[in-house]
Protein backbone atom coordinates (compact mmCIF):
# COMPACT_ATOMS: atom_id res chain seq x y z
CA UNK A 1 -20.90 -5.94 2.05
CA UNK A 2 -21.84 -3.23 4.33
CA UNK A 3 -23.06 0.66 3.26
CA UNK A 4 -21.58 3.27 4.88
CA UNK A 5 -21.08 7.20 4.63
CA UNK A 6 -17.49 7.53 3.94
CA UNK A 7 -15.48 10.47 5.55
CA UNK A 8 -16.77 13.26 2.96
CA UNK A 9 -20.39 12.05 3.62
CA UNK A 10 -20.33 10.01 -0.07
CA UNK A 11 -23.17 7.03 0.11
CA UNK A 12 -20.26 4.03 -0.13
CA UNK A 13 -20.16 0.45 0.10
CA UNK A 14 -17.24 -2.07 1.82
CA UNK A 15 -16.06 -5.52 2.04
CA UNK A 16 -15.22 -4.57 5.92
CA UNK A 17 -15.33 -2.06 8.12
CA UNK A 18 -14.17 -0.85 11.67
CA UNK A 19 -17.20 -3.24 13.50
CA UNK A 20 -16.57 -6.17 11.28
CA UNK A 21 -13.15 -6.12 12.10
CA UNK A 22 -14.04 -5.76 15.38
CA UNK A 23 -17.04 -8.17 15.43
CA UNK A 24 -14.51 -10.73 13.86
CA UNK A 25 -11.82 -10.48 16.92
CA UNK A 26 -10.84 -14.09 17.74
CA UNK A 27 -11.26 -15.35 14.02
CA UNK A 28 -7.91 -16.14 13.05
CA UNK A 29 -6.87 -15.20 9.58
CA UNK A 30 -10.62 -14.01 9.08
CA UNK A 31 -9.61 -11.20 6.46
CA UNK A 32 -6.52 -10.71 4.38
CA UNK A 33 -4.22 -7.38 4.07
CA UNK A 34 -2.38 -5.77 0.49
CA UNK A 35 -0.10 -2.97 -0.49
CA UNK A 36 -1.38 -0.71 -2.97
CA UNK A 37 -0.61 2.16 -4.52
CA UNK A 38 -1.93 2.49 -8.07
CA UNK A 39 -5.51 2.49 -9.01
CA UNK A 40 -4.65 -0.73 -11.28
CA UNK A 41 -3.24 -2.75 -8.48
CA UNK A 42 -6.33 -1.65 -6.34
CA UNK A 43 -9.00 -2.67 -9.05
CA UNK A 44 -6.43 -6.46 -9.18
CA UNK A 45 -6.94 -6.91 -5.78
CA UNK A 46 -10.24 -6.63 -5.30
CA UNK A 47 -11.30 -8.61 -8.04
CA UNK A 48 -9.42 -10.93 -6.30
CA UNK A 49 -11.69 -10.44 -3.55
CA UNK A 50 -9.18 -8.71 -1.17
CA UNK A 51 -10.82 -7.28 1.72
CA UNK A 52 -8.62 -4.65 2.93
CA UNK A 53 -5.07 -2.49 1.37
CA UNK A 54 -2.73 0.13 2.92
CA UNK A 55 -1.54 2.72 0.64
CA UNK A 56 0.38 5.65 1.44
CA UNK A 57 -1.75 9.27 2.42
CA UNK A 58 -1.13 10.41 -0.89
CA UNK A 59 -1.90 8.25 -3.33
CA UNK A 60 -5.27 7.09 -1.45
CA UNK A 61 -8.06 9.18 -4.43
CA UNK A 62 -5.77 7.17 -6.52
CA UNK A 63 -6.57 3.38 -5.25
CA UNK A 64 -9.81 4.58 -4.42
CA UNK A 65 -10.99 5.22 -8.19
CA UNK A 66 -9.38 1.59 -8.72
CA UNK A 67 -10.89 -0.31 -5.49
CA UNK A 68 -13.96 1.43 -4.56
CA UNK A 69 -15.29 -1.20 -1.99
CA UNK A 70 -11.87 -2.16 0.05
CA UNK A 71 -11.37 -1.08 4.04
CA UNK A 72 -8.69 1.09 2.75
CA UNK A 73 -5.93 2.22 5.75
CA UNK A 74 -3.24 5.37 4.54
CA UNK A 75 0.13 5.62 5.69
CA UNK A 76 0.83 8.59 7.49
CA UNK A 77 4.61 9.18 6.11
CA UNK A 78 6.88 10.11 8.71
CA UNK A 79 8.40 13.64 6.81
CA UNK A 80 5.25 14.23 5.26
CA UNK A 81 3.49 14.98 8.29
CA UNK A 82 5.53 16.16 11.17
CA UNK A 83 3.73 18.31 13.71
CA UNK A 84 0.73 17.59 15.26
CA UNK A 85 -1.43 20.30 12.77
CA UNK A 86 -0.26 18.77 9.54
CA UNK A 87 -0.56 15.03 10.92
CA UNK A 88 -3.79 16.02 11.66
CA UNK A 89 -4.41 17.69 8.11
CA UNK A 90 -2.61 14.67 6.23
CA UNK A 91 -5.00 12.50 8.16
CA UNK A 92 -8.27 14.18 7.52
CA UNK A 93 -6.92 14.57 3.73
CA UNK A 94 -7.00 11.40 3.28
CA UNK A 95 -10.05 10.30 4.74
CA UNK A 96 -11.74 12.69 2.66
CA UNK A 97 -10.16 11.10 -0.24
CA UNK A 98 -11.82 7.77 0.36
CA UNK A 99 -9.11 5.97 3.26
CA UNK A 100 -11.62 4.29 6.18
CA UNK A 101 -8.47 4.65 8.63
CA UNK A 102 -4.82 5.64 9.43
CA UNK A 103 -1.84 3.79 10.28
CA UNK A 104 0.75 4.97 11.94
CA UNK A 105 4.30 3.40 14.42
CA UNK A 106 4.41 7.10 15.90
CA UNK A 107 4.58 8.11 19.76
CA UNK A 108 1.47 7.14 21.14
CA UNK A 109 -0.31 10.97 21.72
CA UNK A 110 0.16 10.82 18.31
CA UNK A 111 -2.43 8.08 18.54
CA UNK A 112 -4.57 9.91 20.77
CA UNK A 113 -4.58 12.66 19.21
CA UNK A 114 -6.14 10.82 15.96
CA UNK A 115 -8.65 8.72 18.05
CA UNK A 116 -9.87 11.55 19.77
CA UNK A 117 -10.98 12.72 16.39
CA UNK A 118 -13.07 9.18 15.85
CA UNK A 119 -10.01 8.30 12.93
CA UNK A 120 -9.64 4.55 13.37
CA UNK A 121 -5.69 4.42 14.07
CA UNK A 122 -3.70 1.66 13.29
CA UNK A 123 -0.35 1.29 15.05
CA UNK A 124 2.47 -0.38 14.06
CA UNK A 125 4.37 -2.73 16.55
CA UNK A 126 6.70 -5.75 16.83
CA UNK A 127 9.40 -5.27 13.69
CA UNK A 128 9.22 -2.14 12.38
CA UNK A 129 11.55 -1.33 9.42
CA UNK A 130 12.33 2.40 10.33
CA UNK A 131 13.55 1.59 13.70
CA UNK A 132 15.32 -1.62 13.01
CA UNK A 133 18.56 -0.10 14.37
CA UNK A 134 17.16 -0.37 17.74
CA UNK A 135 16.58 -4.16 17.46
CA UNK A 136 20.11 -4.06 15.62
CA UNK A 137 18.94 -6.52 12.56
CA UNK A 138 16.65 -7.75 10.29
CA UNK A 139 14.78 -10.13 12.60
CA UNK A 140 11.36 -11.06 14.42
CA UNK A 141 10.99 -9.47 17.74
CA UNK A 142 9.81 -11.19 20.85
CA UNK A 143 12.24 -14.40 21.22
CA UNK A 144 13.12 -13.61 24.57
CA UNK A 145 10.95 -13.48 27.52
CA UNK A 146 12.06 -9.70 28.46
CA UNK A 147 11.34 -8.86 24.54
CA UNK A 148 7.29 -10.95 24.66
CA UNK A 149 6.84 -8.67 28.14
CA UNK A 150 8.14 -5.75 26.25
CA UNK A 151 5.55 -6.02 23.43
CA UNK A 152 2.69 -7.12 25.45
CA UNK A 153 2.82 -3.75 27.60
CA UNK A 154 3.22 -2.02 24.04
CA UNK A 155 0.07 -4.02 22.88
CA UNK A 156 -2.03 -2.86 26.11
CA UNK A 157 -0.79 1.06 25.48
CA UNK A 158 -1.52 0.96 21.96
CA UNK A 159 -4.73 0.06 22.70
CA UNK A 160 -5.18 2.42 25.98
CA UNK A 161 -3.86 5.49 23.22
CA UNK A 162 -7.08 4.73 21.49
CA UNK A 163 -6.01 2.20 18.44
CA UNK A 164 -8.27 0.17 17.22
CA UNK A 165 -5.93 -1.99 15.35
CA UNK A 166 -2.18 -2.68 15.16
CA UNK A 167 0.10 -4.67 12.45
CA UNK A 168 2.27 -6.98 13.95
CA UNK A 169 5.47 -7.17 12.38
CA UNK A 170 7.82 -10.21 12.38
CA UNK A 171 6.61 -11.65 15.95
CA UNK A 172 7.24 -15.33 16.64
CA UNK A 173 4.08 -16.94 15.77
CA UNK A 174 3.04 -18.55 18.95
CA UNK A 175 3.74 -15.50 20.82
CA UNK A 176 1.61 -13.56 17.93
CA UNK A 177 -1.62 -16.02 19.29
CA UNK A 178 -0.99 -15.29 22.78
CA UNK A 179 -0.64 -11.07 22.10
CA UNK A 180 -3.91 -11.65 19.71
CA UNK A 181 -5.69 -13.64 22.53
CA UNK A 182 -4.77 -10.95 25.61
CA UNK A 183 -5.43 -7.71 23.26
CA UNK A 184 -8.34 -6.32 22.52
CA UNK A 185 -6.88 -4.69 19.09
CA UNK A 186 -7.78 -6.20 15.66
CA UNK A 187 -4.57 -8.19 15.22
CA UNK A 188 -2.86 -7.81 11.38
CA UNK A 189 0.08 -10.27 10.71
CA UNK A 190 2.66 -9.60 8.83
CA UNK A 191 4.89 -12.95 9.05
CA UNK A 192 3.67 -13.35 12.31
CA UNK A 193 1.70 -16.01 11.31
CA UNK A 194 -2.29 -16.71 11.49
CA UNK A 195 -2.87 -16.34 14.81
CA UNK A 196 -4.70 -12.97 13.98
CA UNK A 197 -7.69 -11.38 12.39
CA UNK A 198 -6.04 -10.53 9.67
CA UNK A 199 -2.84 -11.72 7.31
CA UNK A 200 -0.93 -9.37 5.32
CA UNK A 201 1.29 -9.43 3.05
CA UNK A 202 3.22 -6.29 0.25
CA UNK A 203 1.64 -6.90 -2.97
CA UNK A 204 5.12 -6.93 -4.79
CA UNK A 205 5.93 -10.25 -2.21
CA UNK A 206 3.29 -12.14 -3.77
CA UNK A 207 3.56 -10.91 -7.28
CA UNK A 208 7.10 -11.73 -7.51
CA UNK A 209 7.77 -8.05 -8.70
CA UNK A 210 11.38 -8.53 -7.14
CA UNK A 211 14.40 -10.56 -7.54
CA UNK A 212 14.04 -11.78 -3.71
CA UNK A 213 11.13 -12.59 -1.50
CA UNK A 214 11.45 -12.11 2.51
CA UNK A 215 11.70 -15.34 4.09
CA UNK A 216 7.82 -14.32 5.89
CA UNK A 217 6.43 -14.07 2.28
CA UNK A 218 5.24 -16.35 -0.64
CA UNK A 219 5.51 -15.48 -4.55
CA UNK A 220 2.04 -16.71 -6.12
CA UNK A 221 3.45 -14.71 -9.40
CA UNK A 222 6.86 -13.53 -11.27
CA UNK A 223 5.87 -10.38 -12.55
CA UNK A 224 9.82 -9.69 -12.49
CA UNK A 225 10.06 -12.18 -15.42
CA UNK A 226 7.67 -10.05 -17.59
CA UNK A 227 8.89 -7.10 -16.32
CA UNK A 228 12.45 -8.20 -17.61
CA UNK A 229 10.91 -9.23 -20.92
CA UNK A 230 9.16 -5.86 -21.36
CA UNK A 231 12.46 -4.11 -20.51
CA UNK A 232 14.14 -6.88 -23.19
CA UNK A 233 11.55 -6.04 -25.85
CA UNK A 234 11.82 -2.28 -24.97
CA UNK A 235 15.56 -2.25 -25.81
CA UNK A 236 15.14 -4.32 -29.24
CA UNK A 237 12.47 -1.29 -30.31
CA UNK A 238 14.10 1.65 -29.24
CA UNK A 239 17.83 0.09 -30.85
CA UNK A 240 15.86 -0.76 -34.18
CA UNK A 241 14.57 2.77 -34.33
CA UNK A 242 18.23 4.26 -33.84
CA UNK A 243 19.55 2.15 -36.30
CA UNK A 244 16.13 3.27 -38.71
CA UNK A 245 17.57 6.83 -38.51
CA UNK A 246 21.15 6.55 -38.54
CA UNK A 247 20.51 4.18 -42.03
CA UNK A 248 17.53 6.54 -43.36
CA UNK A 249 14.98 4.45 -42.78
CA UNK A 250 12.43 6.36 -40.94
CA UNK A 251 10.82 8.20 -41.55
CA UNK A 252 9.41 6.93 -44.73
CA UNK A 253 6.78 8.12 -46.73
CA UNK A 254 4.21 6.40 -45.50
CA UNK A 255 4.57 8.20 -42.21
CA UNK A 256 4.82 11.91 -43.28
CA UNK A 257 2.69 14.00 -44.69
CA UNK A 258 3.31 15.20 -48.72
CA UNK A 259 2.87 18.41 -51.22
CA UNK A 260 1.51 17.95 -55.03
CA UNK A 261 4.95 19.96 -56.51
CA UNK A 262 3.24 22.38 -58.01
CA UNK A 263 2.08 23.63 -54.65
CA UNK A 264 5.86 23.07 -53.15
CA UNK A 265 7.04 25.71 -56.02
CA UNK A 266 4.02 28.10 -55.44
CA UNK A 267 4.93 28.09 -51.42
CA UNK A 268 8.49 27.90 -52.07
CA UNK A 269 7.96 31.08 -54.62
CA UNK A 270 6.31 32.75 -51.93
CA UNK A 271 8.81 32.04 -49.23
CA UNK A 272 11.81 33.61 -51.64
CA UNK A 273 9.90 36.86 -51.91
C-alpha cells in the first residue's frame, strides 16, 4: 500500500501505482486487471484484493466512491472526446475524479500529447475490438512473422510516444513473452497469456454475467443464472399484482388510508356546497 496525492491533490492511498508497476517489470502475472463500472462492482473487487480496474472516463467518481484504493485507468471513449482540447479535458476530468491514468488505442500524438502532461497513458495494441475489420476477424494477432515484426515496431513507438503501459490484446502467448521481454512498457494481458506484468480480464467474463464466455476467458461465477431467476421472480410479482387489480384485490384496506363516516359526510357536505 503506497500514499500518494491523487490528481486533485486529495491525501490517497493504493494497492499500485505508476513505479510499482514499473518497479515490477519482468514479474510475470505480478498484478491482476478488472472492468468496472459501478461503485458496487468496484467495492467487489477490491475486497477481493484486485489491484488495478479500467472503467470508462465517465463513470470513474463513480468506482472511485466504491474502490477507493485501486490503480484505477479511464477509458478515453472514442466520440466522447474527439479533438485534441476535449481529449485533453476528458482526460484531466477524470483524473480529478480519482482515475491514476488513461488508456487509450488512438494515433500516437494522441499519446504524446497526454504524456507530455505527466498523465500515465496506456495504449492499446495487438487485437483491438474497434478496428477488428482491419485484421478481418475475431482472432489473436501476431501468428505470422510479418504480423510479430508489425507489433514489435508498434510496441517500441508506443513506448517512444511516451506510454507507460499498453494492454495486449489477443497476442499468441509466446510471442506476448518475447514483446514483454524487448519492451520497456508495463505489459497487461488480455488472453495473451502470463507472460506480462499484469493479467486482465472483463469482470462480466469471470462473473458469468453472459450466456457465452470468450474462448481467452474463465467463468469463476454464473451471475446470468441469478440474473435469470431475478428476471423469473420479477415476472411472477408484477403478473400477481395485475391479476390483484383486474380481480379487486389490491388495494385492500390494510394498505390505504380511512375516514371515521361522520367526517366523510361533514367533507362530503362541504364539497356539495
Amino acid at each position: 500500500m503506497a500514499r500518494i496525492f491523487d490528481w486533485a491533490v486529495r491525501d490517497s492511498t493504493r494497492l499500485a501505482t505508476v513505479a510499482s508497476l514499473r518497479q515490477a517489470k519482468g514479474r510475470h502475472a505480478a498484478f491482476a486487471q478488472v472492468t468496472c463500472d459501478s461503485a458496487v462492482e468496484a467495492a467487489a473487487a477490491e475486497a477481493a484484493g484486485i489491484e488495478l480496474a479500467i472503467c470508462r472516463a465517465r463513470n470513474v467518481a463513480e468506482v472511485r466512491r466504491g474502490a477507493p484504493r485501486m490503480f484505477l485507468t479511464a477509458a478515453l471513449g472514442f466520440a466522447e472526446a474527439v479533438t485534441d482540447d476535449e481529449i485533453l479535458r476528458t482526460a484531466f476530468k477524470a483524473l480529478t475524479d480519482g482515475a491514476d491514468a488513461v488508456i487509450t488505442a488512438r494515433r500516437l500524438s494522441v499519446v504524446s500529447l497526454l504524456a507530455a502532461e505527466d498523465i500515465p497513458v496506456m495504449g492499446h495494441l495487438g487485437f483491438v475490438p474497434r478496428k477488428s475489420t482491419w485484421v478481418g476477424s475475431v482472432r489473436a494477432v501476431g501468428k505470422t512473422v510479418d504480423e510479430a515484426v508489425e507489433l514489435h515496431h508498434r510496441f517500441r513507438r508506443l513506448e517512444e510516444a511516451g506510454a507507460f503501459a499498453v494492454e495486449a490484446e489477443l497476442v499468441p502467448a509466446p510471442l506476448m513473452a518475447e514483446l514483454s521481454r524487448r519492451s520497456g512498457l508495463v505489459t497487461v494481458s488480455l488472453g495473451s497469456g502470463k507472460g506480462a506484468e499484469v493479467v486482465f480480464l472483463f469482470t462480466s467474463d469471470i462473473c458469468g454475467e453472459t450466456e457465452t464466455t470468450p474462448r481467452h476467458a474463465r467463468r469463476y461465477g454464473d451471475l446470468a443464472r441469478l440474473q435469470r431467476e431475478v428476471q423469473a421472480e420479477r415476472l411472477r410479482a408484477l403478473t400477481a399484482f395485475r391479476q390483484d387489480v383486474t380481480a379487486g384485490h389490491f388495494p385492500a384496506p390494510q394498505e390505504t388510508a380511512s375516514l371515521p363516516q361522520a367526517l366523510l359526510d361533514e367533507i362530503t357536505q362541504r364539497l356539495d356546497t
